[in-house]
C-alpha atoms as a PDB file:
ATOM      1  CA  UNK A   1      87.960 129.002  93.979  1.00  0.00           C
ATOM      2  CA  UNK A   2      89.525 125.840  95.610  1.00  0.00           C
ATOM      3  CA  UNK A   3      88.531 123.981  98.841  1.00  0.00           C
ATOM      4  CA  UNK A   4      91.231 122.805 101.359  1.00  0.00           C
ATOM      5  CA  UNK A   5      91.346 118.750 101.273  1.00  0.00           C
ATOM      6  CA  UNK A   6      92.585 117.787 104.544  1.00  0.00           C
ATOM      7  CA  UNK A   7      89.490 116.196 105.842  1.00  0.00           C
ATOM      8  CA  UNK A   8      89.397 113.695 102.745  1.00  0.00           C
ATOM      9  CA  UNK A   9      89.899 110.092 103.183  1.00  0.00           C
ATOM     10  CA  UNK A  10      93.672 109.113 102.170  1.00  0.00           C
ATOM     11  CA  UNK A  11      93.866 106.672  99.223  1.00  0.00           C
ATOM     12  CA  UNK A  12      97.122 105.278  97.531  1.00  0.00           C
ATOM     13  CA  UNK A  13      97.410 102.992  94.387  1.00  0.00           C
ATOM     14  CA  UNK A  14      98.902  99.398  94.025  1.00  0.00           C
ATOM     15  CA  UNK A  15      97.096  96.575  92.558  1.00  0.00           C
ATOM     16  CA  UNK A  16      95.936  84.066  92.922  1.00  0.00           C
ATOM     17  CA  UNK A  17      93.363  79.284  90.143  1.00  0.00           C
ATOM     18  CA  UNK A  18      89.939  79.353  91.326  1.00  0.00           C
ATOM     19  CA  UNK A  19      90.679  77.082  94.656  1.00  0.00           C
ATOM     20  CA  UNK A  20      87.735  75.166  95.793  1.00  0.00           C
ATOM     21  CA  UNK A  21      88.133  74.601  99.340  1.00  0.00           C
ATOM     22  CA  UNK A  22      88.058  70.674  99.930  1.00  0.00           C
ATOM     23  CA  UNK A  23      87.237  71.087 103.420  1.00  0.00           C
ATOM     24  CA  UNK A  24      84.006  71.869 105.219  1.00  0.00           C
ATOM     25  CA  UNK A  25      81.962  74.284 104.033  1.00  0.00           C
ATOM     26  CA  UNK A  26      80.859  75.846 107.978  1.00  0.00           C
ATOM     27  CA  UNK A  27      81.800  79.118 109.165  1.00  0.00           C
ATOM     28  CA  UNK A  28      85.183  79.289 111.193  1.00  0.00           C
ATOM     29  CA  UNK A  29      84.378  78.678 114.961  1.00  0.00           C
ATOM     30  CA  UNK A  30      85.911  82.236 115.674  1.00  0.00           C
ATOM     31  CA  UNK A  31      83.258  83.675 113.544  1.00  0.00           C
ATOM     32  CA  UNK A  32      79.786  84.874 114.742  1.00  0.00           C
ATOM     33  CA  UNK A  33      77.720  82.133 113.014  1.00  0.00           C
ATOM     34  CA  UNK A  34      75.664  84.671 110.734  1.00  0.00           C
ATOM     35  CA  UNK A  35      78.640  85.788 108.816  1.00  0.00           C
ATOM     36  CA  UNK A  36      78.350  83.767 105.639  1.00  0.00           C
ATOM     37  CA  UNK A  37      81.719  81.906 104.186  1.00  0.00           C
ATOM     38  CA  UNK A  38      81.453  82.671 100.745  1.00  0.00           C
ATOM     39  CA  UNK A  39      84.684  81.323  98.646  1.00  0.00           C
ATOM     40  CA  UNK A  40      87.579  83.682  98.304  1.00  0.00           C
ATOM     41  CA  UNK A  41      88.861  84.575  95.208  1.00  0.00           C
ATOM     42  CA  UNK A  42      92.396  83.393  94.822  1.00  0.00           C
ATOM     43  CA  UNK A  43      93.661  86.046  92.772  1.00  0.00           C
ATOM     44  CA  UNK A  44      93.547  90.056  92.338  1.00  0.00           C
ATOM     45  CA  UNK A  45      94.238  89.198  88.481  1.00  0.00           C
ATOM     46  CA  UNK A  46      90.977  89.928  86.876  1.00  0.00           C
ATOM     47  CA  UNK A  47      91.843  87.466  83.787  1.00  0.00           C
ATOM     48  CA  UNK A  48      92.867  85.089  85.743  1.00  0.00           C
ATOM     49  CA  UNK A  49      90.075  84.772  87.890  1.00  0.00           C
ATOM     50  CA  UNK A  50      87.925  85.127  84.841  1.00  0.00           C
ATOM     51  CA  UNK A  51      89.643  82.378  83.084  1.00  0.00           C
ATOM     52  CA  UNK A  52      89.218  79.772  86.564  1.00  0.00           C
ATOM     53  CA  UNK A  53      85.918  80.973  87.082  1.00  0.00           C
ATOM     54  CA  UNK A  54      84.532  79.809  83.783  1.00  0.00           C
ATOM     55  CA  UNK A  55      85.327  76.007  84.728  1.00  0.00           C
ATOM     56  CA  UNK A  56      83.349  76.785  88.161  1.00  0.00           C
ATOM     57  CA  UNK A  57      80.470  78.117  85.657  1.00  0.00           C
ATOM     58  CA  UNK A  58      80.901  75.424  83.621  1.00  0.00           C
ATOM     59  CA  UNK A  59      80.432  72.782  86.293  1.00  0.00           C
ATOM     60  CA  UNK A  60      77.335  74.896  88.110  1.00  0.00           C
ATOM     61  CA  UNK A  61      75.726  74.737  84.676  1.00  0.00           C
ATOM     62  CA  UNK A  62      76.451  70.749  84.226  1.00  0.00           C
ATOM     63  CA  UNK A  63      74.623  70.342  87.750  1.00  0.00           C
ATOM     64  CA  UNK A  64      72.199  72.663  86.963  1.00  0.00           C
ATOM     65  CA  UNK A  65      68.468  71.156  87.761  1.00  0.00           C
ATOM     66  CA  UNK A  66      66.214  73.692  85.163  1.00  0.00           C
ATOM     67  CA  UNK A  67      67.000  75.868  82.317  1.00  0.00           C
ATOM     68  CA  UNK A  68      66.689  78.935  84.585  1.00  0.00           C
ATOM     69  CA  UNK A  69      69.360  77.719  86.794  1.00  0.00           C
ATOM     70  CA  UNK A  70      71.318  76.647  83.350  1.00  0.00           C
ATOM     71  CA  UNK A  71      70.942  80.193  81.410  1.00  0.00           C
ATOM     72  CA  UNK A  72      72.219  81.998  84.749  1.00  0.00           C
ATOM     73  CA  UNK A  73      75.204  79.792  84.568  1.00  0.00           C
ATOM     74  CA  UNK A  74      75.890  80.756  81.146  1.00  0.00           C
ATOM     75  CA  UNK A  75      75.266  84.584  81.702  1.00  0.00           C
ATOM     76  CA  UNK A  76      77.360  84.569  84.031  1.00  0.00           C
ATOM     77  CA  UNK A  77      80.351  82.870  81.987  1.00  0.00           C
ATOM     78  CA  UNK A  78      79.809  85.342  79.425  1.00  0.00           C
ATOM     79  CA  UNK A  79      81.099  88.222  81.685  1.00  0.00           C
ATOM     80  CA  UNK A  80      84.294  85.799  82.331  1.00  0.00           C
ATOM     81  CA  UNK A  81      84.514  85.731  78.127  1.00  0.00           C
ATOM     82  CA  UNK A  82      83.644  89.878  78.207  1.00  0.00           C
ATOM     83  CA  UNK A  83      81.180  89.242  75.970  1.00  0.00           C
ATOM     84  CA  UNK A  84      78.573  90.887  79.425  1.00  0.00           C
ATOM     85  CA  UNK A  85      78.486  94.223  79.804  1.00  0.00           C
ATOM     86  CA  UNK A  86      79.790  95.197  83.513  1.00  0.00           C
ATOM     87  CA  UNK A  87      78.029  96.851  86.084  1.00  0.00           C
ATOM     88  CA  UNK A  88      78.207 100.776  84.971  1.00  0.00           C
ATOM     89  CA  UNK A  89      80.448 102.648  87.228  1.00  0.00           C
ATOM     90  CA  UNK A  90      78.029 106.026  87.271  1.00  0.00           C
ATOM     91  CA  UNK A  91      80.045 108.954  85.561  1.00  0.00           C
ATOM     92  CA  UNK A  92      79.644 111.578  88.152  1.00  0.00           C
ATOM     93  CA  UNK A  93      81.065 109.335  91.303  1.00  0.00           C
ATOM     94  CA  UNK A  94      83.882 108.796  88.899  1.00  0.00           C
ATOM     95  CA  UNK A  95      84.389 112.077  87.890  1.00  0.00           C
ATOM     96  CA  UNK A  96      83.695 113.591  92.040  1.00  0.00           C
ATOM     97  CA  UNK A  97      86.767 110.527  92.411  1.00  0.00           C
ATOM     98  CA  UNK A  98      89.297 112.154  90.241  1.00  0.00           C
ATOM     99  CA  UNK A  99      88.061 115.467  91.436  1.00  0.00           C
ATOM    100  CA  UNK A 100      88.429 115.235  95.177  1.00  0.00           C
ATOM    101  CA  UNK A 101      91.496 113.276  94.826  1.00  0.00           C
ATOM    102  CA  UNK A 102      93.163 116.366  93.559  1.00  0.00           C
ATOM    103  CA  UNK A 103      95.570 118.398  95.899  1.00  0.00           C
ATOM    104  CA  UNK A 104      92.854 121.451  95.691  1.00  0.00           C
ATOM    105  CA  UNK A 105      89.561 120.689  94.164  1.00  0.00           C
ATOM    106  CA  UNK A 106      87.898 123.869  92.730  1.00  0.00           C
ATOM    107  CA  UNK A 107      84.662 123.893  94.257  1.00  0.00           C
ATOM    108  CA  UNK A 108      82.859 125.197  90.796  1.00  0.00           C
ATOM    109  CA  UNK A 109      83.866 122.656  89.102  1.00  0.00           C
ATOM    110  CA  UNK A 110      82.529 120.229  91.788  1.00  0.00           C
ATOM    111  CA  UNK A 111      78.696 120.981  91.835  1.00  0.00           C
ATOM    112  CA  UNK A 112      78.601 121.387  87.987  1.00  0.00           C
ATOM    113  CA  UNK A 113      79.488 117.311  88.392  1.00  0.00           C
ATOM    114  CA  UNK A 114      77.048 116.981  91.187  1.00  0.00           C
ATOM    115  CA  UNK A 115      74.498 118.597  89.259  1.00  0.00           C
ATOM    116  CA  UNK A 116      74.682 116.177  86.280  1.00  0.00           C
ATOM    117  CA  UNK A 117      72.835 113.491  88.134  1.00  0.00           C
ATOM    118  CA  UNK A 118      69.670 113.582  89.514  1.00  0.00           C
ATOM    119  CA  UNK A 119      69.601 110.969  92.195  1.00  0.00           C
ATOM    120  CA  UNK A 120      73.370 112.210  93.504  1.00  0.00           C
ATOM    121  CA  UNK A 121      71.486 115.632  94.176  1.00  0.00           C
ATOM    122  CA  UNK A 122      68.616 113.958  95.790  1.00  0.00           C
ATOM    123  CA  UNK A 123      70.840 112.009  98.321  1.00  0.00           C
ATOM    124  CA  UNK A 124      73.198 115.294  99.539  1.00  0.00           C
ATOM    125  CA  UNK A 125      69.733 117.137  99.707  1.00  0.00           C
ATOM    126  CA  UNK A 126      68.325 114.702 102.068  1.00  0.00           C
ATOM    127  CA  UNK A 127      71.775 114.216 104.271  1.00  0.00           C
ATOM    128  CA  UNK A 128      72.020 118.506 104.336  1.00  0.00           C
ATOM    129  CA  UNK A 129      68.987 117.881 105.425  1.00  0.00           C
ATOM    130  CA  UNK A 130      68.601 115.482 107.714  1.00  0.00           C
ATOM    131  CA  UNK A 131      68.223 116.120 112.099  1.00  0.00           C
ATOM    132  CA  UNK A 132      71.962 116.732 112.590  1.00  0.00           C
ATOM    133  CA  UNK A 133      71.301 120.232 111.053  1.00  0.00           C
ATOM    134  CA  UNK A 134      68.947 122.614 112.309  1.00  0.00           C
ATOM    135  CA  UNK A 135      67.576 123.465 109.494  1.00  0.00           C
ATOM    136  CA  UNK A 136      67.277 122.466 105.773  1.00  0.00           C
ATOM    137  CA  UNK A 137      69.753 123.053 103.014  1.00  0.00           C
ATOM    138  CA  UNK A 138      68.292 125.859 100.595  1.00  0.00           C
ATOM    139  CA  UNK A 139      69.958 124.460  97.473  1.00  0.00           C
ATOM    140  CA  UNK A 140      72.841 121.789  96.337  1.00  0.00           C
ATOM    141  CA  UNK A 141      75.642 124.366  96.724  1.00  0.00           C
ATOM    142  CA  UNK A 142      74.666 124.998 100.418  1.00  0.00           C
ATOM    143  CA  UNK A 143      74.157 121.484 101.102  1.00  0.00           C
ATOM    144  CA  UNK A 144      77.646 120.096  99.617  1.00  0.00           C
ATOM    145  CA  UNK A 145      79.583 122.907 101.696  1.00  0.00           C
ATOM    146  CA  UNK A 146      77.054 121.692 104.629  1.00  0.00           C
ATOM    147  CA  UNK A 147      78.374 118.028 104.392  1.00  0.00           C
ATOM    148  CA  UNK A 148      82.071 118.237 103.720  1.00  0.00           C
ATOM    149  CA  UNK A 149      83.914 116.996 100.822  1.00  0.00           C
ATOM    150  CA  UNK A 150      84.406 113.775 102.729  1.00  0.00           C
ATOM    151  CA  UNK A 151      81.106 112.994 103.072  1.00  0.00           C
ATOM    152  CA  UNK A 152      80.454 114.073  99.990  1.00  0.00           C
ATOM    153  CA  UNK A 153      82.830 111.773  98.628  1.00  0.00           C
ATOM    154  CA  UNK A 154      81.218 108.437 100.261  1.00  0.00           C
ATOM    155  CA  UNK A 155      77.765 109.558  99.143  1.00  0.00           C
ATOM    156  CA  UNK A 156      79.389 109.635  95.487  1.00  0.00           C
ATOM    157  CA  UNK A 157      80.413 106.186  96.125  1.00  0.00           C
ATOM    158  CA  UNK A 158      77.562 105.293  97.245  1.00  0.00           C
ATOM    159  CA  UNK A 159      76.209 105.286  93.868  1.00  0.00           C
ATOM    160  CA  UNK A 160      77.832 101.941  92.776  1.00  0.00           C
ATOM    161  CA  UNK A 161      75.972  99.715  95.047  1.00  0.00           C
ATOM    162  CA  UNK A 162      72.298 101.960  94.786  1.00  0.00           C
ATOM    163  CA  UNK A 163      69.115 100.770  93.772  1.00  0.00           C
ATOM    164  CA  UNK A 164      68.707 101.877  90.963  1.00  0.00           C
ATOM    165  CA  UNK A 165      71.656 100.087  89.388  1.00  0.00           C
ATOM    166  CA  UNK A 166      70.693  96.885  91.228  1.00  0.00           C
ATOM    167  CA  UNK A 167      66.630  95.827  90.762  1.00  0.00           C
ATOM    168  CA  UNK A 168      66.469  92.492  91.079  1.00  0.00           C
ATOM    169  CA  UNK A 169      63.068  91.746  91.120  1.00  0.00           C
ATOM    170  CA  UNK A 170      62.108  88.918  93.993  1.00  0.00           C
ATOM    171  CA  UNK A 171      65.671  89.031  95.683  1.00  0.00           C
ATOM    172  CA  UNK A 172      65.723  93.047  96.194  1.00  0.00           C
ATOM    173  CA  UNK A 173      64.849  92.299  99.520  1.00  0.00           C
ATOM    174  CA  UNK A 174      68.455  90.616  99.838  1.00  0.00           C
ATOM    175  CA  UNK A 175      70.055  92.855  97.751  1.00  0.00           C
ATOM    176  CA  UNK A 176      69.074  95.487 100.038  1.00  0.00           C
ATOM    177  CA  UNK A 177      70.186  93.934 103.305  1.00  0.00           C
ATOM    178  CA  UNK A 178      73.353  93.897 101.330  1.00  0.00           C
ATOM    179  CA  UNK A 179      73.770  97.005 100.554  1.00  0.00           C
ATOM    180  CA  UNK A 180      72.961  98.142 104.120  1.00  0.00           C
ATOM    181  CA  UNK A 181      75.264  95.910 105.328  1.00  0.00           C
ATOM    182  CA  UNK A 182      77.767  96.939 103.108  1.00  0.00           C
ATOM    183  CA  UNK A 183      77.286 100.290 104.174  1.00  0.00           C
ATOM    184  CA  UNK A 184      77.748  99.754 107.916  1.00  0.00           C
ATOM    185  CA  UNK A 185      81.124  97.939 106.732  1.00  0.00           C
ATOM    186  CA  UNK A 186      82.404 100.626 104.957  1.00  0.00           C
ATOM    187  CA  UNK A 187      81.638 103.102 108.024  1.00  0.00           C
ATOM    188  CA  UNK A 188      83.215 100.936 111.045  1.00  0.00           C
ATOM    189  CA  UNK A 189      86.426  99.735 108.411  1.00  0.00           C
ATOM    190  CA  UNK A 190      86.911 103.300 107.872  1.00  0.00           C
ATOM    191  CA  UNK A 191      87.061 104.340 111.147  1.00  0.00           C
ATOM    192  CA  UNK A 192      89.054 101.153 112.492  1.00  0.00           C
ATOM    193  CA  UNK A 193      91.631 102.109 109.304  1.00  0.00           C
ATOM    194  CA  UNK A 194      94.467 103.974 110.139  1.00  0.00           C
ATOM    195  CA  UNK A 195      94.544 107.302 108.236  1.00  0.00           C
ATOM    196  CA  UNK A 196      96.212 106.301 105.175  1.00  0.00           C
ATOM    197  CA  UNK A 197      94.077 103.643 104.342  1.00  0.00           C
ATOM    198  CA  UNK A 198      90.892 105.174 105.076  1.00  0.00           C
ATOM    199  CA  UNK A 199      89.730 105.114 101.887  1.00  0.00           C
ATOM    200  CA  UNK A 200      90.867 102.012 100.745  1.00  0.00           C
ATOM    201  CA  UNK A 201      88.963 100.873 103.948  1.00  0.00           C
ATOM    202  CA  UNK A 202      85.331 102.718 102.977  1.00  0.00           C
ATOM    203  CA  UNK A 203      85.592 101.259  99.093  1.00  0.00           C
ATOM    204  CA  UNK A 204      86.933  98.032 100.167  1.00  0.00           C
ATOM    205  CA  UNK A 205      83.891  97.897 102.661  1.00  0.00           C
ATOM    206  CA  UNK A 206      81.404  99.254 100.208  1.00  0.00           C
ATOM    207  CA  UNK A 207      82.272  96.664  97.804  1.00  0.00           C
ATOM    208  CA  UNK A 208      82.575  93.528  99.320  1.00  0.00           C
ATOM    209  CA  UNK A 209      79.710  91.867  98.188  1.00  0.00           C
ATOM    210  CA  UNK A 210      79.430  93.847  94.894  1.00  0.00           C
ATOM    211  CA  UNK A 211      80.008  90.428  93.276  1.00  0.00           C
ATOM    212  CA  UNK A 212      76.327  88.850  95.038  1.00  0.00           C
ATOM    213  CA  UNK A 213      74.856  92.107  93.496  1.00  0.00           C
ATOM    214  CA  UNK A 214      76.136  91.554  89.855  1.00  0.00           C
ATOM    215  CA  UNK A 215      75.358  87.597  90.129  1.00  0.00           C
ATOM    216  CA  UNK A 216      71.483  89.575  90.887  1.00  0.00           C
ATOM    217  CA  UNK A 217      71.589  91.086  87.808  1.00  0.00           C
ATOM    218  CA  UNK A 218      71.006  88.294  85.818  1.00  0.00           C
ATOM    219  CA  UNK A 219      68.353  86.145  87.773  1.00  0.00           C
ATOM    220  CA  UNK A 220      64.897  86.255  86.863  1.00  0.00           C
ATOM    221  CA  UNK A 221      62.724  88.879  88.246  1.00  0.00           C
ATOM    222  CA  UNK A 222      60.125  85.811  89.624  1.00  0.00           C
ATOM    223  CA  UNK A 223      62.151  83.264  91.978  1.00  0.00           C
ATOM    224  CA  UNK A 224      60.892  80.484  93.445  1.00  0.00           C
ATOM    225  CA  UNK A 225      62.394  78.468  96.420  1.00  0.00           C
ATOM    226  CA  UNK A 226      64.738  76.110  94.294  1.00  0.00           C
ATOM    227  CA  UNK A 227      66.373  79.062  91.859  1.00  0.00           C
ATOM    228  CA  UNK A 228      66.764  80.845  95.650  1.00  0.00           C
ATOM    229  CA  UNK A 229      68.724  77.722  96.652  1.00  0.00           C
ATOM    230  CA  UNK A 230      70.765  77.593  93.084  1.00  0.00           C
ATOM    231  CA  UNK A 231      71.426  81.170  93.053  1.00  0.00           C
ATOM    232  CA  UNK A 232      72.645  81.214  96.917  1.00  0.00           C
ATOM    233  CA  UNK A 233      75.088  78.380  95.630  1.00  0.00           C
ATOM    234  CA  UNK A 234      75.934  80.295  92.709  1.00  0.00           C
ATOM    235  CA  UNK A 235      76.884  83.177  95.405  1.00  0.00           C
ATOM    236  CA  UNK A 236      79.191  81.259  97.860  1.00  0.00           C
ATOM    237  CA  UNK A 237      81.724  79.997  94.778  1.00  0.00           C
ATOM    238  CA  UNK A 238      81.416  83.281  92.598  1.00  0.00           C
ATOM    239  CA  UNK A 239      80.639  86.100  94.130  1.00  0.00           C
ATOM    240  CA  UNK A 240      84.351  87.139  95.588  1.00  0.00           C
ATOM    241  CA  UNK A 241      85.483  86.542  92.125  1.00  0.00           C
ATOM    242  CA  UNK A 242      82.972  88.259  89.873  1.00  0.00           C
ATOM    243  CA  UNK A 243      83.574  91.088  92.785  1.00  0.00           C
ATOM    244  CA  UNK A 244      87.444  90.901  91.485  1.00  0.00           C
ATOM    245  CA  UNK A 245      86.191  91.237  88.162  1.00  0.00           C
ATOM    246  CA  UNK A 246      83.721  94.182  88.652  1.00  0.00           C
ATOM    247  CA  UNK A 247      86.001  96.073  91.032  1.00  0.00           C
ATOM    248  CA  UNK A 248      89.024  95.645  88.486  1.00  0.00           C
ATOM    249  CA  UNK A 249      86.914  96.900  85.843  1.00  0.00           C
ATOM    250  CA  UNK A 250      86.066  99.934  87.817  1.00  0.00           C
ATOM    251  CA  UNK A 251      89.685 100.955  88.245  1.00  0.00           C
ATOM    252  CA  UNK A 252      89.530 100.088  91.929  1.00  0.00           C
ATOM    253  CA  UNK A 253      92.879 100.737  93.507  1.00  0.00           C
ATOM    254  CA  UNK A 254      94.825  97.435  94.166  1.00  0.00           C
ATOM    255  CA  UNK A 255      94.253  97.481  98.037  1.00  0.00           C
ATOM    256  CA  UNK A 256      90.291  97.317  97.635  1.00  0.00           C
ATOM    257  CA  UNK A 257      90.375  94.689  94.935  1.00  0.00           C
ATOM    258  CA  UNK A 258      92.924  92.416  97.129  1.00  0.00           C
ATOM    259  CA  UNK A 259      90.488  93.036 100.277  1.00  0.00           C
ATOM    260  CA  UNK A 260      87.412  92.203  97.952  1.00  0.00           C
ATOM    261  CA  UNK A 261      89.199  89.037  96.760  1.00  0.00           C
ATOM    262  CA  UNK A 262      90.543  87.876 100.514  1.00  0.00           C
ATOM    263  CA  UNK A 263      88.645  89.404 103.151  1.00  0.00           C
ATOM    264  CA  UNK A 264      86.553  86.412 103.497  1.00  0.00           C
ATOM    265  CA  UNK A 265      89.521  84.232 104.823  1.00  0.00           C
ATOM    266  CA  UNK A 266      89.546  83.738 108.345  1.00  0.00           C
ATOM    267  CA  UNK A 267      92.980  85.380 108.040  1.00  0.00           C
ATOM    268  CA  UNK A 268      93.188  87.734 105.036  1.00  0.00           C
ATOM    269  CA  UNK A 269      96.644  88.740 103.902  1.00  0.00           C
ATOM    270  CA  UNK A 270      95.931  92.294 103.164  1.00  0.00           C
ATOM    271  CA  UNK A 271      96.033  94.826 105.969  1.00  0.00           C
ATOM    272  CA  UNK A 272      92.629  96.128 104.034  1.00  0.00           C
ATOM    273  CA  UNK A 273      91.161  92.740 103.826  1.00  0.00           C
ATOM    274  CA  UNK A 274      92.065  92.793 107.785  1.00  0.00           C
ATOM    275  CA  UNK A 275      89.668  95.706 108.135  1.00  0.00           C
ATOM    276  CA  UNK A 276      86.592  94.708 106.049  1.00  0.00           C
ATOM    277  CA  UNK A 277      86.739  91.368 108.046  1.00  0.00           C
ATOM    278  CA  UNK A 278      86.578  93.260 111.620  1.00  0.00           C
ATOM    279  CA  UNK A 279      84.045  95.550 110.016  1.00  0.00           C
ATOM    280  CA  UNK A 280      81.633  92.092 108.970  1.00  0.00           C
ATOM    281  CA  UNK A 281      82.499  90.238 112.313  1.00  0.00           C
ATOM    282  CA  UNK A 282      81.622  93.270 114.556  1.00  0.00           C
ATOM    283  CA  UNK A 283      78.290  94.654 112.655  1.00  0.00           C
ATOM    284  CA  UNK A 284      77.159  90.844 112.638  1.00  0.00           C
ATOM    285  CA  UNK A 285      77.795  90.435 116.409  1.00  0.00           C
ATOM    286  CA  UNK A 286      75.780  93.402 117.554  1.00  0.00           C
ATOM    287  CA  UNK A 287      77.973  94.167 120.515  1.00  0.00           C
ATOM    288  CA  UNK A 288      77.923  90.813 121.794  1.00  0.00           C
ATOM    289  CA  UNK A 289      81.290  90.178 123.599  1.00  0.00           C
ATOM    290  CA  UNK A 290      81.632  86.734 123.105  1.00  0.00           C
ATOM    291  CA  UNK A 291      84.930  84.784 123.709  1.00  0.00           C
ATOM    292  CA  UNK A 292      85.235  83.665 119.745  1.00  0.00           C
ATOM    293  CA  UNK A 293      83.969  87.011 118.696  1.00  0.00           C
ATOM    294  CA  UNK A 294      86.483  88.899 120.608  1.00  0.00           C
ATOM    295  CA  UNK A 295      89.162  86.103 119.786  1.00  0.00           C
ATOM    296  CA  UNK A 296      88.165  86.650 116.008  1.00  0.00           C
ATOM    297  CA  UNK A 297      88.138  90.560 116.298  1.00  0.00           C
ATOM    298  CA  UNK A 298      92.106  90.872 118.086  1.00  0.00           C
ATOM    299  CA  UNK A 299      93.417  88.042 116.017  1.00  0.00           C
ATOM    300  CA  UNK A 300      92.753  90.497 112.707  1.00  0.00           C
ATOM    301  CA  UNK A 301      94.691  92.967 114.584  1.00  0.00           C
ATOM    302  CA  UNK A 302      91.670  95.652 116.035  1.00  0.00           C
ATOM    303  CA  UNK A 303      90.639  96.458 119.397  1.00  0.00           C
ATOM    304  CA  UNK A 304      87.750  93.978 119.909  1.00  0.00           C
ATOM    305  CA  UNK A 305      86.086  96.217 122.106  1.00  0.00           C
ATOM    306  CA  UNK A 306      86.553  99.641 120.512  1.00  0.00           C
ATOM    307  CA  UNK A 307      85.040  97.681 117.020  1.00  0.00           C
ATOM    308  CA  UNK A 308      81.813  96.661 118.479  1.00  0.00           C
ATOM    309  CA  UNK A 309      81.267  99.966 120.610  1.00  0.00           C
ATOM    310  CA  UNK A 310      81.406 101.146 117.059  1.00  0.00           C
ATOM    311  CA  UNK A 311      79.352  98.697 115.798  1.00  0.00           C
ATOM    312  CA  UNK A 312      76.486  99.213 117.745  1.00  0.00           C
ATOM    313  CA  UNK A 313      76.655 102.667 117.215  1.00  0.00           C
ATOM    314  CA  UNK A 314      76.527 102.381 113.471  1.00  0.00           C
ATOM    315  CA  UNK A 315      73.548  99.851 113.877  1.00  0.00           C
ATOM    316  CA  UNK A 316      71.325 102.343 116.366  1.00  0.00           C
END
C-alpha cells in the first residue's frame, strides 16, 4: 500500500577560520534586544570548524577560573579531536527521513518504524489526540493517517532536540526554553519558506541552537552562578560551530548546516539562514511593530508584517 506525498515538505541536497569578531559584542540595533548574538560559525566544513574551534577551546580553558569550568573546556575539545561521542541522531526519525522522502512511502512499512520507539508513539498519540480532533485516536495507525505524513514528519524530527536526549540537570530550564523556541522557529521559517525549501526551513529552524544543547551535555548537573556565567560564554563563541559539527554529523543537508552556521549574522548569506533569522526576530518581538524590528524583518527579504501575524499566532 503506498501513500500519496504531495503534502510533504520539499527538501533538496547541497552542502568558512573560527573568526572572532573584534568589534562589539551588542546585538545589531535592527535586532529586538532579546535575540542573543552568539558567534557565527565561519564555515559549513565540519573539520574545519573543528580544527579552529579547538584554539577557541584552548584559550576558554587557559582563562578558565575552576576546574569545572577547565574540564568543560576540554570535553568539549575532545568532540573537535572525535574522540566525544555526538549527540545520537534517534534511528526511527532517521529511518521515517529516508522513508517519507521517497516518491511513494508504503504506509506498512511506516508504522512498523513508528512502532520501534516508544516516546515517537507517545507524541503522535497525544497530537491525534489533542482538541483539533473531536475525538481520540484509537491506536498509532489511526493516529498517523489522522496527522498527515507531514506532520508526522516534524514530530519525527522533533526527536533530535527532545528531552530525553538533552537532561541537563540545573540548566534544563534553559534547555527547554530552547527547545520551545526552536520549535516556534522551525514553524514560522517553514511557513515564511517558499515551497522548495520548506524543509530545509523546519530543520534549519529546529536546529539552530542544537550546538547550546550539546555544549549542555557536558556541564555538571549542579551549577552555580559563576559556571552559569562560564558556560553562557562558552555558548556565544561555540555553540554555532559545535551546531556545524553536530548537524554535519547527522547528515543534515547542506542548506540547514549553512543556515545553522550563518543565520546569526545580521545578514546571512544563505536564503535558509535568511529564514531562520526572520523566524528568531519575529517570535522574539511578539508582534511588536517596531521601526528596527520591521526594518530588520524586510531587510532579510520577508513581509514584516505577515511574519509577526504569524508569530503571534504560533506564540498563543
Amino acid at each position: 500500500m503506498s501513500v500519496d506525498v504531495d503534502d510533504m515538505p520539499h527538501r533538496t541536497r547541497r552542502s568558512p577560520t573560527l573568526a572572532r569578531s573584534s568589534g562589539s559584542s551588542r546585538a545589531p540595533a535592527s535586532a529586538p534586544p532579546s535575540l542573543r548574538d552568539d558567534r557565527p560559525a565561519p564555515s559549513t566544513s565540519a573539520s574545519a570548524v573543528g580544527s579552529l574551534l579547538e584554539a577557541v577551546l584552548s584559550e576558554l580553558a587557559e582563562d578558565a577560573l575552576r576546574p569545572a569550568e577547565r574540564e568543560l573546556a576540554l570535553k568539549l575539545t575532545a568532540i573537535c579531536r572525535g574522540s566525544t561521542e555526538m549527540p545520537v541522531f534517534p534511528a526511527a526519525a532517521r529511518e521515517l527521513d529516508r522513508l517519507l522522502r521517497g516518491s511513494r512511502p508504503k504506509i506498512q512499512e511506516i508504522l512498523a518504524v513508528v512502532r520501534t520507539d516508544p516516546e515517537l508513539v507517545r507524541r503522535i498519540m497525544t497530537l491525534a489526540s489533542s482538541a483539533v480532533f473531536s475525538h481520540g485516536a484509537s491506536d498509532v495507525d489511526e493516529a498517523v493517517v489522522r496527522i498527515g505524513l507531514e506532520r508526522l514528519w516534524r514530530v519525527a524530527m522533533q526527536s533530535l532536540v527532545s528531552a530525553t536526549m538533552f537532561r541537563v540537570g540545573d540548566l534544563q530550564p534553559t534547555a527547554d526554553a530552547i527547545r520551545e523556541e526552536s520549535l516556534r522557529v522551525a514553524e514560522l521559517a517553514s511557513r515564511l519558506a517558499p515551497a522548495r525549501l520548506t524543509g530545509e526551513a523546519y530543520l534549519a529552524g529546529l536546529l539552530h541552537q542544537i550546538g547550546a544543547l550539546s555544549i549542555f551535555r557536558f556541564v555538571p548537573r549542579s551549577v552555580d552562578e559563576p559556571m552559569a556565567r562560564f558556560v553562557d560564554r562558552v555558548r556565544r563563541e561555540c555553540q554555532c560551530a559545535i551546531g556545524v559539527m553536530v548537524a554535519s554529523h547527522w547528515g543534515m543537508p547542506p542548506d540547514v548546516v549553512e543556515a545553522i552556521a550563518d543565520h546569526n549574522k545580521p545578514e546571512p548569506v544563505s536564503e535558509v539562514g535568511k529564514l531562520v533569522r526572520a523566524g528568531r526576530i519575529a517570535i522574539a518581538a511578539r508582534g511588536d511593530e517596531r521601526p528596527e524590528t520591521m526594518t530588520a524583518l524586510a531587510a532579510l527579504g520577508v513581509d514584516a508584517r505577515t511574519a509577526l501575524e504569524i508569530a503571534v499566532a504560533i506564540c498563543l
